[in-house]
C-alpha atoms as a PDB file:
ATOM      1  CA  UNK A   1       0.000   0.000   0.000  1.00  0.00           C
ATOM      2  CA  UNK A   2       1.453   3.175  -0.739  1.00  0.00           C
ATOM      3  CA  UNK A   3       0.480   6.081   1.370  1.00  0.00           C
ATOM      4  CA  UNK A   4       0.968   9.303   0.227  1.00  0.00           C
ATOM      5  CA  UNK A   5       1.359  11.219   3.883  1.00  0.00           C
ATOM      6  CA  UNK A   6       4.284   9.464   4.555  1.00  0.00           C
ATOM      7  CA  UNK A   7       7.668  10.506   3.097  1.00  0.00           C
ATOM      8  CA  UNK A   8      10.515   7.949   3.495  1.00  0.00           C
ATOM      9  CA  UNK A   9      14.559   8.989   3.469  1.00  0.00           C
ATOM     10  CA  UNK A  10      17.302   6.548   3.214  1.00  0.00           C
ATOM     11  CA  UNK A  11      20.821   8.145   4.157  1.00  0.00           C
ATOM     12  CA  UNK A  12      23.994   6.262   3.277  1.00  0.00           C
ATOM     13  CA  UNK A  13      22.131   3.047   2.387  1.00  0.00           C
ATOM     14  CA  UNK A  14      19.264   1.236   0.930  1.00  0.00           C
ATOM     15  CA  UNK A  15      17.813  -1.281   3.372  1.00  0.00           C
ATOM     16  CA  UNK A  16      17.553  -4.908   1.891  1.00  0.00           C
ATOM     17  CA  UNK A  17      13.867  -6.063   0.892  1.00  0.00           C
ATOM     18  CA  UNK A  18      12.905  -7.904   4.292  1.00  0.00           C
ATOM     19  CA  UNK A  19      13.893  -4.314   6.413  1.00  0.00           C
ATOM     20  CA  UNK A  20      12.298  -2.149   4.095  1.00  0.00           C
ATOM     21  CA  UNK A  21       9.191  -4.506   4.184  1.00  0.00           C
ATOM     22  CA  UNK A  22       9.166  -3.842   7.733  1.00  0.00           C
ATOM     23  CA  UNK A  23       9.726  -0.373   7.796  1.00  0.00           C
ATOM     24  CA  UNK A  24       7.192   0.204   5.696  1.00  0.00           C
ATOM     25  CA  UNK A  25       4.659  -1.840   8.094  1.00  0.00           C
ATOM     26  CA  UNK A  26       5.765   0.015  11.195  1.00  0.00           C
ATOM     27  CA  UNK A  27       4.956   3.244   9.286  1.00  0.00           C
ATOM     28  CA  UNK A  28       1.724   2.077   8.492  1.00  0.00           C
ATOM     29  CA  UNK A  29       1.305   1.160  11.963  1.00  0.00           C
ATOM     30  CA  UNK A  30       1.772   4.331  13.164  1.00  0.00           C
ATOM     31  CA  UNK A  31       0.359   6.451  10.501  1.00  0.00           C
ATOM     32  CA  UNK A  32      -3.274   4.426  11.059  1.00  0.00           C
ATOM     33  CA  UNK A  33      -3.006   5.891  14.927  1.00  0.00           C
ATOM     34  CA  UNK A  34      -1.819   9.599  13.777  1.00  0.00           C
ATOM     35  CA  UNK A  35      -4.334  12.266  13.081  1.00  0.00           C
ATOM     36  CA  UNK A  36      -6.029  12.151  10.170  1.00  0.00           C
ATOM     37  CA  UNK A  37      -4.642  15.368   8.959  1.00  0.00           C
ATOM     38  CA  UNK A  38      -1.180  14.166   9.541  1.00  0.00           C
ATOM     39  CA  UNK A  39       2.071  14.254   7.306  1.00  0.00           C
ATOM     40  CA  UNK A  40       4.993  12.032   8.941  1.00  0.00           C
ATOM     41  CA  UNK A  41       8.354  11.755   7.762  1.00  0.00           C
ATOM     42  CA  UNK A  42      10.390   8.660   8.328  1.00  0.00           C
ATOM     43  CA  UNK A  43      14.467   9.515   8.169  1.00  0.00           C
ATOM     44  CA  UNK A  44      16.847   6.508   8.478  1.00  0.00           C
ATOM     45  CA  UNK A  45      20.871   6.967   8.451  1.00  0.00           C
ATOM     46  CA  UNK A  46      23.457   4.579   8.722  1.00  0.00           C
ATOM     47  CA  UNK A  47      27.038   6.128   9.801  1.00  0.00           C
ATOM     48  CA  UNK A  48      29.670   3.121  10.582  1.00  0.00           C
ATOM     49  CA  UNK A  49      27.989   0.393  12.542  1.00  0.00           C
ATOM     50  CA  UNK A  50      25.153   2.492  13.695  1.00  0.00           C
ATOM     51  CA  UNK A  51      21.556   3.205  11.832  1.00  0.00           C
ATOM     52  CA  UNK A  52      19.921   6.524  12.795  1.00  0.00           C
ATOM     53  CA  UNK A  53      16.300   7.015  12.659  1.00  0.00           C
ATOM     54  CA  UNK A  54      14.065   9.571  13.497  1.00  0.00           C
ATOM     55  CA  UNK A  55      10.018   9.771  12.783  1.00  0.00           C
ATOM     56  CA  UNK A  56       7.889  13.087  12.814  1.00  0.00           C
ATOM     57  CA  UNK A  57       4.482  13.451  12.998  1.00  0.00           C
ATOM     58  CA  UNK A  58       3.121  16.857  11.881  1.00  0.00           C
ATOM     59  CA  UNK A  59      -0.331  17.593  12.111  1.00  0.00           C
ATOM     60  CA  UNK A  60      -2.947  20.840  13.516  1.00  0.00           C
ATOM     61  CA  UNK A  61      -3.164  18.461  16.650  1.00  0.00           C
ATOM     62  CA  UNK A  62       0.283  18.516  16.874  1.00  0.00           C
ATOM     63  CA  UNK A  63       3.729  17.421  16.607  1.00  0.00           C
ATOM     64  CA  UNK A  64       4.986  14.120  17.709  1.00  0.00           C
ATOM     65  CA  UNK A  65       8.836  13.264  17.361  1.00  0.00           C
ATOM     66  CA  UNK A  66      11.045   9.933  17.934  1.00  0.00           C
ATOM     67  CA  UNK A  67      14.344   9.106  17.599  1.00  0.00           C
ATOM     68  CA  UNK A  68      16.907   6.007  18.306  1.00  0.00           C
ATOM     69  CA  UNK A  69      20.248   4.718  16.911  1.00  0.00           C
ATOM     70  CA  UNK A  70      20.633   1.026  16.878  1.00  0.00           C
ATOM     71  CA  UNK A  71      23.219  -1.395  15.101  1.00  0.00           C
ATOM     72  CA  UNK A  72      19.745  -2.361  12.881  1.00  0.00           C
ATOM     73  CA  UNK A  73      17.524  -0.782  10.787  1.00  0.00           C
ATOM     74  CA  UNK A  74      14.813  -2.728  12.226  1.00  0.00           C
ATOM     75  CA  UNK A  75      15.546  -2.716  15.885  1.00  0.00           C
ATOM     76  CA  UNK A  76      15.777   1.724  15.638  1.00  0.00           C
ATOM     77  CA  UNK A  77      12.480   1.117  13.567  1.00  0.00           C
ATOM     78  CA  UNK A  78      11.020  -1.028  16.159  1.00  0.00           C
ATOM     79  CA  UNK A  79      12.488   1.685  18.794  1.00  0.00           C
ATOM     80  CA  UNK A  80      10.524   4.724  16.807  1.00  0.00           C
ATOM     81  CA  UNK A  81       7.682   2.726  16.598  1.00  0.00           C
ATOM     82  CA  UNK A  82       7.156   2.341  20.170  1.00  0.00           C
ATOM     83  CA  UNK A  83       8.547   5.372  21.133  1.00  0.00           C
ATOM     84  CA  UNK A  84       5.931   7.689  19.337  1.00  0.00           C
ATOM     85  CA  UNK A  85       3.357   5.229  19.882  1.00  0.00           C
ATOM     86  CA  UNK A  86       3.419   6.210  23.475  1.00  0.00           C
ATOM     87  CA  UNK A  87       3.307   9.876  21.880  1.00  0.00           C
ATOM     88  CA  UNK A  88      -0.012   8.618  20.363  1.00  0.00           C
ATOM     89  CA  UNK A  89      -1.768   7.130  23.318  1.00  0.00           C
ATOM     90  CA  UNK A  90      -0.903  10.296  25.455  1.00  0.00           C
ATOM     91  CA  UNK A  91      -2.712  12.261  22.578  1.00  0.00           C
ATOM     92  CA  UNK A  92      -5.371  10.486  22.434  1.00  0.00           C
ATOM     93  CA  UNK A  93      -6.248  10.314  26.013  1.00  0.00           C
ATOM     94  CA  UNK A  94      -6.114  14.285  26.412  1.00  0.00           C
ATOM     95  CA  UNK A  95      -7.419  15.053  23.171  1.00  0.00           C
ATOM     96  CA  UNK A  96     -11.195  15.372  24.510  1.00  0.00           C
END
């Protein structure tokens, strides 16, 4: 499924088929608890032995931001995931 409110980057590689499978399904994730009006960004940057990744949620409700370096693309996925999942449930249980 391609969605067209989330923007991927890739710095300094392209993961192999099996992690960008995944990242893609974590976005998903994510992007099905966001706002509806939301744009999110998913940045991923591998320097040495270490992947960099950051997701960021913009939307009028808000912004919601994770981050996590891991020796994996799909552990600092994983990370981000949880990480602004958390974000999501806090929303969501003030935004009434």
């Amino acid at each position: 499924m391609l969605n067209h409110n989330i923007n991927f980057e890739f710095i300094g590689f392209d993961p192999e088929y099996e992690a960008k499978r995944f990242i893609n399904s974590a976005a998903d994730r994510v992007q099905s608890l966001a706002p509806s009006d939301s744009f999110m960004k998913v940045a991923m940057k591998k320097g040495g032995d270490v992947v960099e990744a950051s997701c960021r949620i913009a939307s009028q409700a808000g912004v919601f931001v994770a981050e996590a370096v891991c020796n994996s693309p799909v552990a600092a996925i994983h990370q981000v995931e949880s990480k602004i999942r958390q974000q999501l449930d806090e929303w969501k249980k003030r935004r009434f």
